[in-house]
Protein backbone atom coordinates (compact mmCIF):
# COMPACT_ATOMS: atom_id res chain seq x y z
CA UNK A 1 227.52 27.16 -8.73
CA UNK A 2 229.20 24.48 -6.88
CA UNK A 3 229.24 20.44 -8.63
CA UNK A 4 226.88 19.64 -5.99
CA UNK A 5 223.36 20.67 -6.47
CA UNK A 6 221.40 22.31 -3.32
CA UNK A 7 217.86 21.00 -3.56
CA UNK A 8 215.41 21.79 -1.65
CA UNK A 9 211.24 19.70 -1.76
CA UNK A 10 208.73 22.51 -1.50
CA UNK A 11 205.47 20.05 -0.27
CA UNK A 12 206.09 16.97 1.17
CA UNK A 13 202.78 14.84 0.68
CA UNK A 14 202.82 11.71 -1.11
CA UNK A 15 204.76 12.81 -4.01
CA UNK A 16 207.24 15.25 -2.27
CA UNK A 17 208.13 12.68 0.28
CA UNK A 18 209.41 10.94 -3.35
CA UNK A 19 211.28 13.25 -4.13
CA UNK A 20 212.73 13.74 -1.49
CA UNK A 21 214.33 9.81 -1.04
CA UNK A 22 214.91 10.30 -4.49
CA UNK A 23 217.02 13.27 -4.04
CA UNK A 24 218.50 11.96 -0.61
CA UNK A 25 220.21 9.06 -2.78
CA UNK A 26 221.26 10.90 -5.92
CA UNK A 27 224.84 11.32 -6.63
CA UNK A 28 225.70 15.45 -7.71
CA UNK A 29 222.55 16.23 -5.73
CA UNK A 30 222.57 17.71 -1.47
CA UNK A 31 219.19 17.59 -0.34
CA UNK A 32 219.36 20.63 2.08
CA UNK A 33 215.49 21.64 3.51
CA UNK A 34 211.94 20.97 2.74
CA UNK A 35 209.29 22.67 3.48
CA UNK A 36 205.12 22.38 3.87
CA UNK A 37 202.61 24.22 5.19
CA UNK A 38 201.99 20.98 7.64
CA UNK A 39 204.72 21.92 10.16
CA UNK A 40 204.58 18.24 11.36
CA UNK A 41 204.73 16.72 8.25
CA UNK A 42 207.80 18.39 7.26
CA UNK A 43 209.45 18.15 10.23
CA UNK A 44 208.77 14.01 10.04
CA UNK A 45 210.44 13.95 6.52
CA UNK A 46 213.42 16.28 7.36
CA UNK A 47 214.18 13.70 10.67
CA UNK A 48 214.27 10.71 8.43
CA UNK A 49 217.16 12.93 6.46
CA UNK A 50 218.50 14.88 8.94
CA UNK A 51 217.79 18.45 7.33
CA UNK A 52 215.87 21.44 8.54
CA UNK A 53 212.31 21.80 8.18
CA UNK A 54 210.32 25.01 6.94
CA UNK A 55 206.43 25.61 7.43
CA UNK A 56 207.05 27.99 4.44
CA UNK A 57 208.78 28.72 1.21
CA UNK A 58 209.87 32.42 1.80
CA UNK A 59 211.40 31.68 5.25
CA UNK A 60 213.48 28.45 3.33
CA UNK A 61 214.51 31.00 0.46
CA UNK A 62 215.91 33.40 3.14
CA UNK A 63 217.27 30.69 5.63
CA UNK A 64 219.21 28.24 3.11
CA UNK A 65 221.51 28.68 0.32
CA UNK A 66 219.94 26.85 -2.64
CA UNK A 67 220.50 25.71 -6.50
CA UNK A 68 216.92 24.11 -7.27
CA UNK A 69 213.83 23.67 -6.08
CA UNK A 70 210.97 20.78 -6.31
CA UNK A 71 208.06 22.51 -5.94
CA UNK A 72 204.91 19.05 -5.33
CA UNK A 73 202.54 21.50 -3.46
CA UNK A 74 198.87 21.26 -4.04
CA UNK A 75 198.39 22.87 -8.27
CA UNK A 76 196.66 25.57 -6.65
CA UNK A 77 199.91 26.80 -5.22
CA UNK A 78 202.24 26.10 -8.18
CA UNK A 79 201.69 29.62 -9.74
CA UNK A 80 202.94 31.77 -6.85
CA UNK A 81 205.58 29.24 -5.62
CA UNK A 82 207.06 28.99 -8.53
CA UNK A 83 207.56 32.59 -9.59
CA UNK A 84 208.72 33.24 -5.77
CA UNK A 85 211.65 30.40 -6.60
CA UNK A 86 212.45 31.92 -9.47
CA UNK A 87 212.41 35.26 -8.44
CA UNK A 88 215.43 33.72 -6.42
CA UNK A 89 217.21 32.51 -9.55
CA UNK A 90 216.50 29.10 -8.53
CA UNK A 91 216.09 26.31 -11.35
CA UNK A 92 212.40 24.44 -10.44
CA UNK A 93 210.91 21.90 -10.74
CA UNK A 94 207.36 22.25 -10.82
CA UNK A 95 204.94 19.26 -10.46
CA UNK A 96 202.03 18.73 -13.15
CA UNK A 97 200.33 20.43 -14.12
CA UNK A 98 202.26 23.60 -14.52
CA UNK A 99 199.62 25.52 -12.86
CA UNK A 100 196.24 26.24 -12.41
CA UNK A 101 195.32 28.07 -15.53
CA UNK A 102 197.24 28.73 -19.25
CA UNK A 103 197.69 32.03 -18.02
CA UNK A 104 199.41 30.64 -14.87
CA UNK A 105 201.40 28.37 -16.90
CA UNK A 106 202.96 31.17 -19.19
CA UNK A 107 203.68 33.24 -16.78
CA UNK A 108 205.90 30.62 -15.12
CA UNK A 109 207.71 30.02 -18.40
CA UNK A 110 208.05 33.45 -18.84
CA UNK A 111 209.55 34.25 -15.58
CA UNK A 112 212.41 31.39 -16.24
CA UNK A 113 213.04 32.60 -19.18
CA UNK A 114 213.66 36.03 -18.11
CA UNK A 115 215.69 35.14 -15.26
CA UNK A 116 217.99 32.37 -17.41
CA UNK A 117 216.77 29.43 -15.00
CA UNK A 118 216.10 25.97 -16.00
CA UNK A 119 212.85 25.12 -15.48
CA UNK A 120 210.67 21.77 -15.95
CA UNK A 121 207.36 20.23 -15.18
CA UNK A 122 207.71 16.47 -13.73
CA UNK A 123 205.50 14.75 -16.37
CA UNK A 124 207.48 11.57 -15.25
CA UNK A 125 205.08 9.30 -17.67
CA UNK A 126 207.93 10.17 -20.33
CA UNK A 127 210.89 8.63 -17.65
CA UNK A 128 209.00 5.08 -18.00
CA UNK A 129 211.56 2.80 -19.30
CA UNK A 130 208.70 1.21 -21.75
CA UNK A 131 207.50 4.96 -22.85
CA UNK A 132 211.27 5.62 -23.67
CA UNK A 133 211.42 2.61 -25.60
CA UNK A 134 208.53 2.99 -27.12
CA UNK A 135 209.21 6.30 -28.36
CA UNK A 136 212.62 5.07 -29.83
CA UNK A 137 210.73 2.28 -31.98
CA UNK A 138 208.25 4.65 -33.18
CA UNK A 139 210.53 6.94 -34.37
CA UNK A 140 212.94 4.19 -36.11
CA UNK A 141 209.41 3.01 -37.53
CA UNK A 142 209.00 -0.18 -36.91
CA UNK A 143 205.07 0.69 -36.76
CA UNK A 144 205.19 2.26 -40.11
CA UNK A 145 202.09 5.12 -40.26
CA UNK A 146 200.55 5.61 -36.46
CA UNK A 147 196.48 5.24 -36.85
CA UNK A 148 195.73 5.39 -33.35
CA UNK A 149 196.73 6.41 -29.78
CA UNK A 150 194.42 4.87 -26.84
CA UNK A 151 194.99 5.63 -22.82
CA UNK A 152 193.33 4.12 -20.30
CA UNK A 153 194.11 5.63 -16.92
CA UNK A 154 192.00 5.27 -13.76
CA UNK A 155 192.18 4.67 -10.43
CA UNK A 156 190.05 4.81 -6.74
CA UNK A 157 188.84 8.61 -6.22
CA UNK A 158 191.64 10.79 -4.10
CA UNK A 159 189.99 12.47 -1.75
CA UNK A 160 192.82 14.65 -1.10
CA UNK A 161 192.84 16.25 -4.65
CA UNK A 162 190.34 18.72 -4.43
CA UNK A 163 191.61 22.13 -6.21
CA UNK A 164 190.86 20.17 -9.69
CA UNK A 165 189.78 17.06 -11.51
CA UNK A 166 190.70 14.48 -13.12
CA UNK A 167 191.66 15.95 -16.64
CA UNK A 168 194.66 18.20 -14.65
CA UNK A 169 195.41 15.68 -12.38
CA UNK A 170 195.57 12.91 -14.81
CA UNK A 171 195.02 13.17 -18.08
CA UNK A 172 197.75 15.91 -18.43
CA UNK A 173 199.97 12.45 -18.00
CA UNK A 174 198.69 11.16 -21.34
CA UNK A 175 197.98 13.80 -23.15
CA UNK A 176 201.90 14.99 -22.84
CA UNK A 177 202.56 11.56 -23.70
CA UNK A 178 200.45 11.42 -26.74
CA UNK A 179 201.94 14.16 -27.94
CA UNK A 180 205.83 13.03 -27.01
CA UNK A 181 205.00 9.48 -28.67
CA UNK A 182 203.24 10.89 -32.41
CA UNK A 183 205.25 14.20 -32.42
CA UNK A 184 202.00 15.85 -33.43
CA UNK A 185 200.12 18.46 -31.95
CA UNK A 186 196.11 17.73 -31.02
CA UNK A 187 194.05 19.70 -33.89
CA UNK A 188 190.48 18.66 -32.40
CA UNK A 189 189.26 17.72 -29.30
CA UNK A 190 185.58 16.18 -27.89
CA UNK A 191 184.70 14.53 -24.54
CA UNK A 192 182.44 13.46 -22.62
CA UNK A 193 182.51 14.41 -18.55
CA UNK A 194 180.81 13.42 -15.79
CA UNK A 195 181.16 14.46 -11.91
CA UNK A 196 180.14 11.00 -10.06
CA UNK A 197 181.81 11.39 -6.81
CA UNK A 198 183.91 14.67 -6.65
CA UNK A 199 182.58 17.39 -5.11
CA UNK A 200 183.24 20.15 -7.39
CA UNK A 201 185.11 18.55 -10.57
CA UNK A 202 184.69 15.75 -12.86
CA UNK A 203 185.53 12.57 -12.28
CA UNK A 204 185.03 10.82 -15.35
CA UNK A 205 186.31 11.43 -18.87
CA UNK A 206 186.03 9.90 -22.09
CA UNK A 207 187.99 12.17 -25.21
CA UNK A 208 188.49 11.83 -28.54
CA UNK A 209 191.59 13.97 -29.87
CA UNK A 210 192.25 13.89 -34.04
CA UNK A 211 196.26 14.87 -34.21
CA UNK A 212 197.52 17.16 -36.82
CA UNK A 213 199.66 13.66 -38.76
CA UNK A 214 196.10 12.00 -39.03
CA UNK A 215 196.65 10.17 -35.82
CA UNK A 216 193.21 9.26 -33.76
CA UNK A 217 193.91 9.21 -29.91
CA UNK A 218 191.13 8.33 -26.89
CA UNK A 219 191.91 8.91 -23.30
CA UNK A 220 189.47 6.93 -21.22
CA UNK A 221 190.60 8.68 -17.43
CA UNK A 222 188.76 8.36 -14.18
CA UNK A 223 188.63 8.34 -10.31
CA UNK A 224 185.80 5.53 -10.39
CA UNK A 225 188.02 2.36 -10.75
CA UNK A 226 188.72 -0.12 -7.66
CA UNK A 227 192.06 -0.88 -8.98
CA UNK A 228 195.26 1.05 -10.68
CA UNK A 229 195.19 0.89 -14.21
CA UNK A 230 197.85 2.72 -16.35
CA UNK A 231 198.18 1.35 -19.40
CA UNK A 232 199.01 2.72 -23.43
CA UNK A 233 198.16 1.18 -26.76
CA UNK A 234 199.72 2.39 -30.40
CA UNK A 235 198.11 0.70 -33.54
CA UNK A 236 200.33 1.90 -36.50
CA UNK A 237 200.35 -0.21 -40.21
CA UNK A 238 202.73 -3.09 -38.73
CA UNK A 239 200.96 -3.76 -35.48
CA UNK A 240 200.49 -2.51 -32.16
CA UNK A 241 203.12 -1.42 -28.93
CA UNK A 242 200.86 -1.90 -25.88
CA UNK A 243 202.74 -0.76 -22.61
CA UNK A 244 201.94 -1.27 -19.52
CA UNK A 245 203.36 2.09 -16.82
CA UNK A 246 202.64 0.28 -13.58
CA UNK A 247 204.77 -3.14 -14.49
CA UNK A 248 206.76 -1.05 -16.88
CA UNK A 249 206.00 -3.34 -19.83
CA UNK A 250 205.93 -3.40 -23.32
CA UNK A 251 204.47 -5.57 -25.75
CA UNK A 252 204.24 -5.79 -29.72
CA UNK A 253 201.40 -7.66 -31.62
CA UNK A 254 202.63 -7.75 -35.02
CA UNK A 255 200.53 -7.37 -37.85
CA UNK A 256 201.11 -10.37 -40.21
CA UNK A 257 199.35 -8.96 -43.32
CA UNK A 258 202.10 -6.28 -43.79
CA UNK A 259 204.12 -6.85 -46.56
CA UNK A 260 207.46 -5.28 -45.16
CA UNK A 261 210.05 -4.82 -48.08
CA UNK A 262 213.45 -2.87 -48.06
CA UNK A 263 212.12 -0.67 -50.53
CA UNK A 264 209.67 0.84 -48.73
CA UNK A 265 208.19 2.92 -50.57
CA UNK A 266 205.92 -0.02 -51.95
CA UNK A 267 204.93 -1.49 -48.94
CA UNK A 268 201.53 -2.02 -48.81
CA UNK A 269 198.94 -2.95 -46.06
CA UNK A 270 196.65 -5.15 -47.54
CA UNK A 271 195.36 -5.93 -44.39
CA UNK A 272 195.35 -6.87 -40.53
CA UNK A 273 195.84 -10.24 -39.73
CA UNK A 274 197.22 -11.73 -35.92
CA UNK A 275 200.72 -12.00 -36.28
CA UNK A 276 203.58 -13.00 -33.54
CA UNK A 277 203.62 -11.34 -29.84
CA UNK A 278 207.00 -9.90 -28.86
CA UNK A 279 207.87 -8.60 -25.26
CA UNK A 280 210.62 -6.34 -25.80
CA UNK A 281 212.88 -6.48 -23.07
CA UNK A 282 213.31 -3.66 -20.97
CA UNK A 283 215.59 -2.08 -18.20
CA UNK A 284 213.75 -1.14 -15.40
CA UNK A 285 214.26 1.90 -13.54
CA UNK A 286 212.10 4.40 -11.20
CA UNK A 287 210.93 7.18 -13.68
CA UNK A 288 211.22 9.78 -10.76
CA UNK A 289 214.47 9.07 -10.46
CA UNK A 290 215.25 9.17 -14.39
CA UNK A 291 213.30 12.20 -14.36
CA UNK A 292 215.72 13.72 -11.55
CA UNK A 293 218.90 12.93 -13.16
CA UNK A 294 218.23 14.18 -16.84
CA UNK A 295 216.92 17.75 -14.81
CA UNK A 296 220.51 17.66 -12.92
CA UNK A 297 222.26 17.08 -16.39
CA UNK A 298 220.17 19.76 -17.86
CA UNK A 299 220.91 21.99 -15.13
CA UNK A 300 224.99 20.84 -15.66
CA UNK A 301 224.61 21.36 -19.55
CA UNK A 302 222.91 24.32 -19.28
CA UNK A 303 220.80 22.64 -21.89
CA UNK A 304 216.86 22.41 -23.02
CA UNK A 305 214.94 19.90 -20.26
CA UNK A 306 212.98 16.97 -21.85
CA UNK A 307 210.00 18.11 -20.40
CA UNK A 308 209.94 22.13 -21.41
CA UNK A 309 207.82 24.44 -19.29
CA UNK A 310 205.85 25.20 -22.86
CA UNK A 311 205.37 21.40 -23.07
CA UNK A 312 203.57 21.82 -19.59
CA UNK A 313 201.61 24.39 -20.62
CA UNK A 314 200.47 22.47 -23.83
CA UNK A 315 199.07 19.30 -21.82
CA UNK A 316 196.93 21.27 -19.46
CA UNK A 317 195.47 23.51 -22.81
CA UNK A 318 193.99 20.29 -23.61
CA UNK A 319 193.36 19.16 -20.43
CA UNK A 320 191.40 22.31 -20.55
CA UNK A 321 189.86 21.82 -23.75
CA UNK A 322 188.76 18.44 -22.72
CA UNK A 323 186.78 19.86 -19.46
CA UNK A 324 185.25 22.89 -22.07
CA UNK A 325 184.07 19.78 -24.40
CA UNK A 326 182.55 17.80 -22.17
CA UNK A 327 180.30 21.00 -20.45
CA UNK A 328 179.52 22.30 -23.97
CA UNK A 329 178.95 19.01 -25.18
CA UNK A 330 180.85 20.36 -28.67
CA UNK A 331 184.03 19.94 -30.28
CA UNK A 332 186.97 22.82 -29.99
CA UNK A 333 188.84 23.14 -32.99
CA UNK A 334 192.69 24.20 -32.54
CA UNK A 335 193.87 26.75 -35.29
């Protein structure tokens, strides 16, 4: 393998076409083809960067000479892309969720794994300059003990996702991040679901997850919304991080009724009282990009990606769980 990376964008809709002026710009990176089933579509993005154009993925793999692939076709494709790519000993890239189904999902990791390829699913939540630094004060604990984990993620209804609903198409996002930010697996999951305006999924979600540490998270997700809202709250013993994904923000609200000592063994929380609020300054950068580059160094390294292929397959389990929940109206337990 040559320094340079050969990409190639397998689907280039709204978030291929990102990836693909990501990749155009990226230093260690060639972006060589795309391809899409919508001959026009991928012949409009490879103009803009001067590379062929493929209506599909098998001609690509036998036309061009490739490293990697970014595979951002619709989820109901991911499974059979995916194992095609690496069946090529390509390293992917495969867009959440992993697939359609667990089963999918495993089979993709397997695959990889058997063929020695490096392969990663682009939960870019965990890129966001304010989820990295979030992460980082959590695990220096400077909230102390994590009580709660909310989400709140909605936006107008997509009418071009159709293959599934919102808990794949969005509320794998938090759900991997929950999990990245407590470093605690879900132990028991209930929602409630509703299908307002979808045609076949639901659109609506409200979940309660209890994490294995203790930790109580709620994703409130939906297509219902008017406007974009993306936002995170953690309430731990010495206040509360609230970040913001769309501005890339993060905030603390510290707790004033902590008594913080150096010995802290013997700090106790007597209380909650309103304390000072802190914007922690941040350094802004796209996530899809950040995402990009640590899957090129991982590729480099020959290393584990930050985003595993298992840790795919975890976040739609529970996106899974959430949908069984909500149409059994019951709570699934996780062993």
């Amino acid at each position: 393998m040559s320094d340079i990376l050969r990409f190639a964008v397998i689907g280039v809709g709204g978030m291929g076409s990102n990836h693909a002026r990501v990749l155009a710009d990226m230093e260690k990176v060639k972006l060589v083809a795309v391809a899409d089933l919508d001959s026009e579509r991928a012949e409009r993005i490879a103009r803009r960067y001067n590379i062929p154009a493929y209506s599909d993925a098998q001609t690509l793999f036998e036309q061009e000479e490739l490293d990697v692939v970014n595979i951002c076709v619709p989820t109901v494709h991911h499974h059979a892309t995916a194992l095609q790519a690496i069946e090529q000993k390509l390293h992917v890239l495969v867009e959440k969720p992993i697939a359609l189904s667990i089963e999918q999902g495993n089979e993709i990791v397997s695959a990889a794994y058997q063929a020695g390829v490096i392969l990663t699913v682009g939960h870019v939540e965990r890129f966001n300059p304010a989820v990295v630094e979030l992460r980082q004060r959590v695990a220096r604990r400077e909230l102390g003990h994590i009580f709660q984990v909310d989400a709140r993620r909605a936006s107008p209804f997509p009418a071009h996702v159709r293959d599934v609903g919102v808990a794949i198409d969005l509320a794998v996002h938090d759900l991997d991040v929950m999990r990245y930010i407590t470093g605690s697996e879900v132990k028991r999951v209930y929602a409630e679901t509703a299908q307002r305006v979808h045609a076949t999924h639901e659109d609506q979600l409200v979940s309660v997850l209890r994490f294995a540490d203790g930790t109580i998270g709620k994703l409130m997700v939906n297509w219902l919304t008017p406007t974009k809202l993306r936002e995170l709250t953690v309430v731990g013993e010495r206040g509360m991080f609230v970040v913001n994904y769309l501005t890339q923000d993060l905030s603390f609200y510290e707790n004033a009724a902590f008594e913080s000592t150096s010995w802290e063994a013997i700090g106790v929380l007597r209380g909650v009282k309103e304390g000072p609020i802190t914007r922690c300054v941040i350094s802004k950068k796209e996530p899809l990009l950040a995402e990009l580059e640590a899957f090129v160094e991982a590729i480099g390294n020959g290393s584990r990606p930050i985003v595993t292929g298992e840790d795919g397959v975890k976040a739609l389990a529970l996106a899974e769980q959430i949908i069984k929940a909500g149409l059994e109206h019951r709570i699934i337990e996780n062993d």
